[in-house]
Structures are given as structure tokens and as C-alpha cells.
C-alpha atoms as a PDB file:
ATOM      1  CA  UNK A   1      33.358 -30.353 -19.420  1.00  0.00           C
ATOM      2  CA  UNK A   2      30.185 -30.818 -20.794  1.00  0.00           C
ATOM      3  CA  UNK A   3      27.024 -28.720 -20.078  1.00  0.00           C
ATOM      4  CA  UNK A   4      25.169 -31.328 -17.982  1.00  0.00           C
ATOM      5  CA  UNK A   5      27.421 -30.258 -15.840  1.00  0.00           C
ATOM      6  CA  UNK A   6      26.583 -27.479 -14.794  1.00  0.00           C
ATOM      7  CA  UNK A   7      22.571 -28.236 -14.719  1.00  0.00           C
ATOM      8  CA  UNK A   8      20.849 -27.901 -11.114  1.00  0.00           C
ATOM      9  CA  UNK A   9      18.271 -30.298 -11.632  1.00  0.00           C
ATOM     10  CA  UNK A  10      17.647 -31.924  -8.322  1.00  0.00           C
ATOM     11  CA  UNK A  11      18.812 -28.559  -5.890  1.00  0.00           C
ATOM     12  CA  UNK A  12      15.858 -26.998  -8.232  1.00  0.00           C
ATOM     13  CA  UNK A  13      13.475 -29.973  -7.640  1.00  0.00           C
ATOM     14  CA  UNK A  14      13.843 -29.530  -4.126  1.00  0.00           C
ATOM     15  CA  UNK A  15      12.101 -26.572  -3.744  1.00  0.00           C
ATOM     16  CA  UNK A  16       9.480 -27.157  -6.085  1.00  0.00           C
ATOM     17  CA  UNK A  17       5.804 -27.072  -4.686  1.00  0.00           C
ATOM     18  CA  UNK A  18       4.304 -30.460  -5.646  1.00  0.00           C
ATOM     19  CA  UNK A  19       0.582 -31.562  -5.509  1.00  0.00           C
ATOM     20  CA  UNK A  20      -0.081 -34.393  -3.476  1.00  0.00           C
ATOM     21  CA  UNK A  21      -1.715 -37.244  -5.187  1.00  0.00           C
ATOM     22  CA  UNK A  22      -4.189 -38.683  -2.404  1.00  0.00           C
ATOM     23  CA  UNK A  23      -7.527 -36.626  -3.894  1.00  0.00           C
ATOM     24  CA  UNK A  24      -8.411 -35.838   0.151  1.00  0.00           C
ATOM     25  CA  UNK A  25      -5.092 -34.625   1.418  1.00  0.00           C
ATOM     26  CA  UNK A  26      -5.031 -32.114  -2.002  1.00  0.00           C
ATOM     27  CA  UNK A  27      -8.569 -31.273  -0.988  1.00  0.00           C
ATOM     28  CA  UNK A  28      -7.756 -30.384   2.644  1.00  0.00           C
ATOM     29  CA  UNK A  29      -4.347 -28.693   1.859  1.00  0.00           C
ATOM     30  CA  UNK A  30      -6.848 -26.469  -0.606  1.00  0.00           C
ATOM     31  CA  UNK A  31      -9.043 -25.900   2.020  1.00  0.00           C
ATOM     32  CA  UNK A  32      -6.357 -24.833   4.559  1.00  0.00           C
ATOM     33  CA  UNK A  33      -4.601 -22.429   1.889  1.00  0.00           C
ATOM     34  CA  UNK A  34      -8.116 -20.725   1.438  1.00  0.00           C
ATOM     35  CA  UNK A  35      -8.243 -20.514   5.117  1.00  0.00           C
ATOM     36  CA  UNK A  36      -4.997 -19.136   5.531  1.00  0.00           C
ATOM     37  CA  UNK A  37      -5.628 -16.155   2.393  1.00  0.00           C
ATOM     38  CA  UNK A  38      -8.807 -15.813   4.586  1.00  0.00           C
ATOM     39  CA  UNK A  39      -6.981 -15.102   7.603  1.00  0.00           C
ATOM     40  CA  UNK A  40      -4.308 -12.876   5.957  1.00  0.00           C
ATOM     41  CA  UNK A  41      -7.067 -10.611   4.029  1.00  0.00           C
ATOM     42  CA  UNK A  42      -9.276 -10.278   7.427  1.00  0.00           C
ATOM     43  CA  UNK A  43      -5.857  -9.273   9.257  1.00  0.00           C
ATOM     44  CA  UNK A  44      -4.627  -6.871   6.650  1.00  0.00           C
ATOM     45  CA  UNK A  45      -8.217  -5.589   6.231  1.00  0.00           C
ATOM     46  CA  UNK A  46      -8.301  -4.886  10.341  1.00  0.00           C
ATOM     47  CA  UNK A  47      -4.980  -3.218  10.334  1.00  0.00           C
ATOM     48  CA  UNK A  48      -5.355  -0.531   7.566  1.00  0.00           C
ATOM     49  CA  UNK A  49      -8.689   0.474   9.561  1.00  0.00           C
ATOM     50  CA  UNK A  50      -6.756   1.053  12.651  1.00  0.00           C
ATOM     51  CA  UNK A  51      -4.038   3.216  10.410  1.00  0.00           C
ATOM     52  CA  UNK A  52      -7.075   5.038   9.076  1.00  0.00           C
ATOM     53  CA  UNK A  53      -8.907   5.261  12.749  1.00  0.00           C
ATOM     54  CA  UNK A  54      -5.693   6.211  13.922  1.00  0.00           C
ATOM     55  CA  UNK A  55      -4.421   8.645  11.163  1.00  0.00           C
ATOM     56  CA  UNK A  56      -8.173  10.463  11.535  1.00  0.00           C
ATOM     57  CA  UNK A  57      -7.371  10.925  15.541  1.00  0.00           C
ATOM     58  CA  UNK A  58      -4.375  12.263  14.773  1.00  0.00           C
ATOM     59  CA  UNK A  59      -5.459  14.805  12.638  1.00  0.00           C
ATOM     60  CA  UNK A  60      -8.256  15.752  15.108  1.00  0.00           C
ATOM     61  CA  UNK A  61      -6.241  16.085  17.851  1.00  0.00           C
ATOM     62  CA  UNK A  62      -3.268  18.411  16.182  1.00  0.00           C
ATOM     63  CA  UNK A  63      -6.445  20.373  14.565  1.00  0.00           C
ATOM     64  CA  UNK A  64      -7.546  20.744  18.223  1.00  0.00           C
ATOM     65  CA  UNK A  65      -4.346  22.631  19.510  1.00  0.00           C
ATOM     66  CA  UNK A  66      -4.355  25.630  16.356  1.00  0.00           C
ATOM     67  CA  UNK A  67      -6.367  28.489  16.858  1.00  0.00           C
ATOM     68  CA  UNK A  68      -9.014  29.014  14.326  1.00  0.00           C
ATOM     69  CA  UNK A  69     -10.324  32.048  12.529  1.00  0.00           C
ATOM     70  CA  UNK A  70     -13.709  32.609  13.321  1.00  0.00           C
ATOM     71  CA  UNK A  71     -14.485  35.716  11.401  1.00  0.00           C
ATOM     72  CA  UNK A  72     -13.512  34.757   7.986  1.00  0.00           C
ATOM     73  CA  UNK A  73     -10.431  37.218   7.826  1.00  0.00           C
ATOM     74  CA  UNK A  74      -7.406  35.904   6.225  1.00  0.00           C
ATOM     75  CA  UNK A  75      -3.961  37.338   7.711  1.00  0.00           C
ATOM     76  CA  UNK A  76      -1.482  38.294   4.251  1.00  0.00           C
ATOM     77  CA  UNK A  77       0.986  40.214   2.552  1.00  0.00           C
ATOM     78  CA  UNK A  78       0.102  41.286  -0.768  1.00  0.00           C
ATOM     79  CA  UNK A  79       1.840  43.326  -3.591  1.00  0.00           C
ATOM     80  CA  UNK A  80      -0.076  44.493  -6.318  1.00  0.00           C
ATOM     81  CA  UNK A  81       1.789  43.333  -9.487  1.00  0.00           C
ATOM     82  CA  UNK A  82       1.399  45.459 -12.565  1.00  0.00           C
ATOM     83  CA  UNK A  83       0.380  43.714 -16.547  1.00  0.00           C
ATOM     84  CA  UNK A  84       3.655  42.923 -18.212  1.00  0.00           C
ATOM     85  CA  UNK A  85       3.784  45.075 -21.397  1.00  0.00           C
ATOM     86  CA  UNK A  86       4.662  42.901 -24.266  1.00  0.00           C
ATOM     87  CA  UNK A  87       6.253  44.852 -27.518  1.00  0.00           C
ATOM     88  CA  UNK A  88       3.797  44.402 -30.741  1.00  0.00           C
ATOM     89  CA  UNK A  89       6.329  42.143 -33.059  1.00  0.00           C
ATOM     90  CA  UNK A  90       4.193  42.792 -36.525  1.00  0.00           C
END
């Protein structure tokens, strides 16, 4: 067996994007590829507004149902811890 063989040469060239050669058909199939990354920016552009608009509602909303301290005061436990004492090593 020889290693030609085993060489893929025309499934590959199948899928390969080619250019056509007609100047206005490459010039239009440019123009519609622009048009098409247009559309996709525009689209992704409007949707991560809406996740934005719609995360910022969400927080308002959820914000709206805790109560809220109104005179500063901060609810706690504490502990009062004391200086570790650390033996002199000279």
C-alpha cells in the first residue's frame, strides 16, 4: 500500500470555501457577508441589553421585597479576640 492511499484530497476539496471568479458575484457575495456580520453584531448587541435590562429588574424587584435598615444599626455577634502572644526567639 502506498501512502497516496490514504490521502483525502477531493473529500477535503469539497468543503473548501472557494472565491468565485466573476469580479461582481465576489463583490456581491462580500457585500452580503458584511451584511450578514452586520445583522449578527446588531442582534447580539440587542440581546445582551435585554440580559442587562432584565438582570437590573431583577435585582430591583428582589431588593424591593427585603426590609431595609433605616437607622444605620447593623444586627451582629461579636467576640472580642485577644493579641496572640508570640515567644521572643533571640
Amino acid at each position: 500500500m502506498s501512502a497516496r492511499s490514504f490521502h483525502f484530497s477531493g473529500f477535503r476539496a469539497a468543503f473548501a470555501p472557494r472565491k468565485p471568479r466573476h469580479p461582481l458575484l465576489r463583490l456581491a457575495l462580500g457585500l452580503l457577508g458584511l451584511v450578514l456580520l452586520g445583522v449578527l453584531v446588531f442582534f447580539s448587541l440587542f440581546v445582551g441589553a435585554a440580559m442587562i435590562a432584565a438582570g437590573l429588574v431583577y435585582k430591583l424587584v428582589s431588593q424591593r421585597r427585603k426590609p431595609v435598615a433605616r437607622d444605620g444599626a447593623v444586627e451582629g455577634e461579636y467576640r472580642v479576640v485577644r493579641k496572640p502572644v508570640l515567644p521572643l526567639s533571640r
